[in-house]
C-alpha atoms as a PDB file:
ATOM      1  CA  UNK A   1      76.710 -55.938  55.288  1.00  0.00           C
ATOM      2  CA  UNK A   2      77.710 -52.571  57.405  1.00  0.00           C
ATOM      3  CA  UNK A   3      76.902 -52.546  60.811  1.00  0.00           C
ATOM      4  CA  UNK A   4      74.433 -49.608  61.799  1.00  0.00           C
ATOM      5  CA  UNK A   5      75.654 -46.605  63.284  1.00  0.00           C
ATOM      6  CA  UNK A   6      74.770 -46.545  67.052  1.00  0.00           C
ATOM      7  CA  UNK A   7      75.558 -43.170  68.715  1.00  0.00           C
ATOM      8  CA  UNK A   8      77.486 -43.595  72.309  1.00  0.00           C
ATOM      9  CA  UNK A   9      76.451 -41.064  74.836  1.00  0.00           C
ATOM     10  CA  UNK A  10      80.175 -39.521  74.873  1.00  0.00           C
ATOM     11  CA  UNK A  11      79.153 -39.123  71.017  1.00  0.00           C
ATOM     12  CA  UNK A  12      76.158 -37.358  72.063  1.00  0.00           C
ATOM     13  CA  UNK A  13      78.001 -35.139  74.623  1.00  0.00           C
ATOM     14  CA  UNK A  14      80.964 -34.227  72.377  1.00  0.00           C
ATOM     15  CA  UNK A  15      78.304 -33.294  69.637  1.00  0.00           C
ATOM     16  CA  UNK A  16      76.204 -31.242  72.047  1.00  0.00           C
ATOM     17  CA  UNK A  17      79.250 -29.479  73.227  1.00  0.00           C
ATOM     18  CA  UNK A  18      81.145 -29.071  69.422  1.00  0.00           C
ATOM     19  CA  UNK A  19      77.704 -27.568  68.250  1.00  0.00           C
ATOM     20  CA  UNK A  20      77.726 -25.009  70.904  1.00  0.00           C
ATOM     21  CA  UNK A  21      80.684 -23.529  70.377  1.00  0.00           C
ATOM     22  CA  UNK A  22      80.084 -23.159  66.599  1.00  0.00           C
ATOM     23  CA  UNK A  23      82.131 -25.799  64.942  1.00  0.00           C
ATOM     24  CA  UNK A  24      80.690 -26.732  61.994  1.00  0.00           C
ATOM     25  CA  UNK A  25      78.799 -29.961  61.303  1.00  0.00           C
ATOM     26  CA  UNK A  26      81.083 -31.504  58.266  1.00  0.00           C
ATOM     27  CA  UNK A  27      83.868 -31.019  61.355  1.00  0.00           C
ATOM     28  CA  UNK A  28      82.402 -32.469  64.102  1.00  0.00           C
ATOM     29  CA  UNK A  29      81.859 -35.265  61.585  1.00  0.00           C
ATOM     30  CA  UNK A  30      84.926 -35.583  60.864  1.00  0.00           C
ATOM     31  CA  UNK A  31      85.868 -36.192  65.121  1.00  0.00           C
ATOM     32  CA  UNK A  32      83.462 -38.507  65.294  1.00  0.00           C
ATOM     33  CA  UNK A  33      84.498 -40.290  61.694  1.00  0.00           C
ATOM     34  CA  UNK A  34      80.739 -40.547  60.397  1.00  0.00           C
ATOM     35  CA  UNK A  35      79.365 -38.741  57.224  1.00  0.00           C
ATOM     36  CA  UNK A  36      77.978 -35.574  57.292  1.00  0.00           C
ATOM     37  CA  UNK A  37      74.112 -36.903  56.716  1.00  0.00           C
ATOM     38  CA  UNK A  38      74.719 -39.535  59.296  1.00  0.00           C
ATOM     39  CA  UNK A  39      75.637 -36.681  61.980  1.00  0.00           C
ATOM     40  CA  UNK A  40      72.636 -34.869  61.018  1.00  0.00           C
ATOM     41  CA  UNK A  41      70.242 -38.070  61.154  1.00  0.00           C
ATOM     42  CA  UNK A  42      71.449 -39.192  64.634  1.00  0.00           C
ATOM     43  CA  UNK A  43      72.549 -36.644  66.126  1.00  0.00           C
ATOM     44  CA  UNK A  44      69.468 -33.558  65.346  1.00  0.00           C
ATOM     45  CA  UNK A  45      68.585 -33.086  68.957  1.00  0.00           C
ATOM     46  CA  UNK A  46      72.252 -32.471  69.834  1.00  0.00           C
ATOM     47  CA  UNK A  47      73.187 -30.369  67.140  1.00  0.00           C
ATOM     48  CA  UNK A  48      70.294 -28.267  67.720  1.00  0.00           C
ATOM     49  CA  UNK A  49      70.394 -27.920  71.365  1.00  0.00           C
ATOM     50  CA  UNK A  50      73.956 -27.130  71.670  1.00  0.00           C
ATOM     51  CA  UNK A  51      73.659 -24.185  69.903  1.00  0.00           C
ATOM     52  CA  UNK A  52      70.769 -22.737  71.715  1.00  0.00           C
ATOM     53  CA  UNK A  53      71.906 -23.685  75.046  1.00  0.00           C
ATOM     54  CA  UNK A  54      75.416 -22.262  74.988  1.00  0.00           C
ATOM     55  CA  UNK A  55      73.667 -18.633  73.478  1.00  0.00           C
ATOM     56  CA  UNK A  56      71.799 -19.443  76.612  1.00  0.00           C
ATOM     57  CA  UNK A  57      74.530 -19.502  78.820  1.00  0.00           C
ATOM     58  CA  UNK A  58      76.047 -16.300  77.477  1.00  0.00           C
ATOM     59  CA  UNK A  59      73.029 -14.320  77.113  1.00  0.00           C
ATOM     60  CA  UNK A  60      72.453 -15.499  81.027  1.00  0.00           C
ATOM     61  CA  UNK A  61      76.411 -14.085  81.593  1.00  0.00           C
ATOM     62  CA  UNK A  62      75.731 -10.857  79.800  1.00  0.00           C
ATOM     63  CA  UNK A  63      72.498 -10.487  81.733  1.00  0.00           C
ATOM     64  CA  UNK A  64      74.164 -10.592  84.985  1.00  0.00           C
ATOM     65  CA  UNK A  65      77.564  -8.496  84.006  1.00  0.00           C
ATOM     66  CA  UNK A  66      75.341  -5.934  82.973  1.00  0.00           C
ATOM     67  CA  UNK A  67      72.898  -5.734  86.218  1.00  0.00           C
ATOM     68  CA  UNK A  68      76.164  -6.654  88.680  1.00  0.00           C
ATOM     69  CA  UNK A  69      76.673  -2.289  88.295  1.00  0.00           C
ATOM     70  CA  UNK A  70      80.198  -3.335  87.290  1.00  0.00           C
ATOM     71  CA  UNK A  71      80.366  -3.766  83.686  1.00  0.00           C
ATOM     72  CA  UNK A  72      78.996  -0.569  81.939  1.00  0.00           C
ATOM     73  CA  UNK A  73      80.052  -1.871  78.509  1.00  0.00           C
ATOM     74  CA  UNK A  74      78.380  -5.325  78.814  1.00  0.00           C
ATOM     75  CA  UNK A  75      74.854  -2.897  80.379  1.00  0.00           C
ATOM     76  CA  UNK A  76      75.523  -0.560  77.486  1.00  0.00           C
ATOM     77  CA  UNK A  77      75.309  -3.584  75.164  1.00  0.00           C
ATOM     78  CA  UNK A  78      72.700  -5.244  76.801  1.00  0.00           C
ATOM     79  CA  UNK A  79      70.442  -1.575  75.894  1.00  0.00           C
ATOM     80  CA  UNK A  80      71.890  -0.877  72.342  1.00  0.00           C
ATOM     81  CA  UNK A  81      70.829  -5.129  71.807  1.00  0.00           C
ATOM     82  CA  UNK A  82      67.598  -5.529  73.667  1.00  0.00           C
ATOM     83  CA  UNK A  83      66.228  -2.287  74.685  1.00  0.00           C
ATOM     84  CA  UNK A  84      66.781  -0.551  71.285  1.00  0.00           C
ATOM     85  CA  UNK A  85      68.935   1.657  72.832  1.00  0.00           C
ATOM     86  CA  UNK A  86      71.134   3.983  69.709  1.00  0.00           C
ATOM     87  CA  UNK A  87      73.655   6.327  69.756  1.00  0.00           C
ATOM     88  CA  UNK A  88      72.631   9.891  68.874  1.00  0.00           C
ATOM     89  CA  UNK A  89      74.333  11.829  66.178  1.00  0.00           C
ATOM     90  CA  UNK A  90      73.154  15.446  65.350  1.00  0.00           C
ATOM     91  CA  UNK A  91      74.262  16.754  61.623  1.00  0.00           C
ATOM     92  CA  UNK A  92      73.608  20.250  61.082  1.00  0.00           C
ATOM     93  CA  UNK A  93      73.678  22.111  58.011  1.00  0.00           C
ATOM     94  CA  UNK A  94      74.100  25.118  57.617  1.00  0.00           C
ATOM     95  CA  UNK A  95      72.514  26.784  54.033  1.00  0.00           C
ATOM     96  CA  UNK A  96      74.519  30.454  54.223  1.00  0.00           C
ATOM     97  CA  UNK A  97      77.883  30.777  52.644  1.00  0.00           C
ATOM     98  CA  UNK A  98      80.774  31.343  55.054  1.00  0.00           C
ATOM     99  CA  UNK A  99      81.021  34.934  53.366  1.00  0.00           C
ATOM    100  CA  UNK A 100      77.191  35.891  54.305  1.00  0.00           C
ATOM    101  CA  UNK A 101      77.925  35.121  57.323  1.00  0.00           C
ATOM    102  CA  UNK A 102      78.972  37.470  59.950  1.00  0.00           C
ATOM    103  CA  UNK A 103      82.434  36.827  62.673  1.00  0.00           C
ATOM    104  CA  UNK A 104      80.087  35.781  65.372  1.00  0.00           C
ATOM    105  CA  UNK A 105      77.774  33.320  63.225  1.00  0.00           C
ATOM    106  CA  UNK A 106      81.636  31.678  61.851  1.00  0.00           C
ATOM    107  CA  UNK A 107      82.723  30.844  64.622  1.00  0.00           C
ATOM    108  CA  UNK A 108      79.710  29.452  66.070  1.00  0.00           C
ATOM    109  CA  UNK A 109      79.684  27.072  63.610  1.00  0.00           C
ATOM    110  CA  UNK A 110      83.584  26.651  63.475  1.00  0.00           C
ATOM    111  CA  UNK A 111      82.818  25.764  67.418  1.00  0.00           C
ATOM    112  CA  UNK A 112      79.675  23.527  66.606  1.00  0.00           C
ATOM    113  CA  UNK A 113      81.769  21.380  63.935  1.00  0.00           C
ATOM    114  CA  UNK A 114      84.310  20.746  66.283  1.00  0.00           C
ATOM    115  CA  UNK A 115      82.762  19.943  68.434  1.00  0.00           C
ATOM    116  CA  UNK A 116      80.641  16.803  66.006  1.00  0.00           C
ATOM    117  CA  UNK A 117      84.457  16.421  65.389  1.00  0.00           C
ATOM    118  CA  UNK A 118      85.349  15.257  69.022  1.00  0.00           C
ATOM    119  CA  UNK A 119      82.061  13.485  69.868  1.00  0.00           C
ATOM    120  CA  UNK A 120      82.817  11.103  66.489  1.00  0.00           C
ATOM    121  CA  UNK A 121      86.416  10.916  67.038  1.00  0.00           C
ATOM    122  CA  UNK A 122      85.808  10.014  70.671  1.00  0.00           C
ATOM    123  CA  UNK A 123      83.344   6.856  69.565  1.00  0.00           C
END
């Protein structure tokens, strides 16, 4: 007759700590030589915690590279991801043929096109 599985607490650590940083479950199976169903039946707790505690970790890193006033991008991010923040991007149209169009009116849009060009090449 097997002998039951009994999880160590290194098991439990290494599971936590797998689980965080993504690995999948048949994997960190595989480490700790059970079967997948036996990882998920001892182990839930870990394998759920990880996860949310190391997004908790970097969401807490983000957080304070973006209010430290020396990481634009990660403040930028932080906006765009929580605060809704989006890039504008103005499309005009312009209904007139280039022919009905006088010199001026051509080269204002000539002007306005490039510069859409530059702001979506610059992105």
């Amino acid at each position: 007759m097997p002998v039951p599985f009994e999880p160590t607490e290194e098991q439990r650590r290494t599971v936590r700590a797998m689980s965080g940083f993504g690995i999948p479950q048949a994997d960190i199976a595989t480490l700790i030589e059970i079967d997948d169903k036996t990882l998920r039946k001892h182990f839930r707790r870990e394998l759920d915690r990880g996860s949310i505690e190391a997004t908790a970790k970097v969401a807490q890193t983000l957080f304070q590279m973006a209010t430290s006033g020396d990481n634009t991008a990660a403040a930028i991010f932080w906006m765009k991801a929580r605060a809704g923040w989006r890039e504008k991007h103005e499309v005009v149209l312009s209904a007139r043929a280039a022919v009905e169009m006088t010199d001026d009116e051509l080269m204002e849009e000539i002007g306005r096109a490039r510069a859409a060009r530059l702001t979506i090449d610059a992105e």
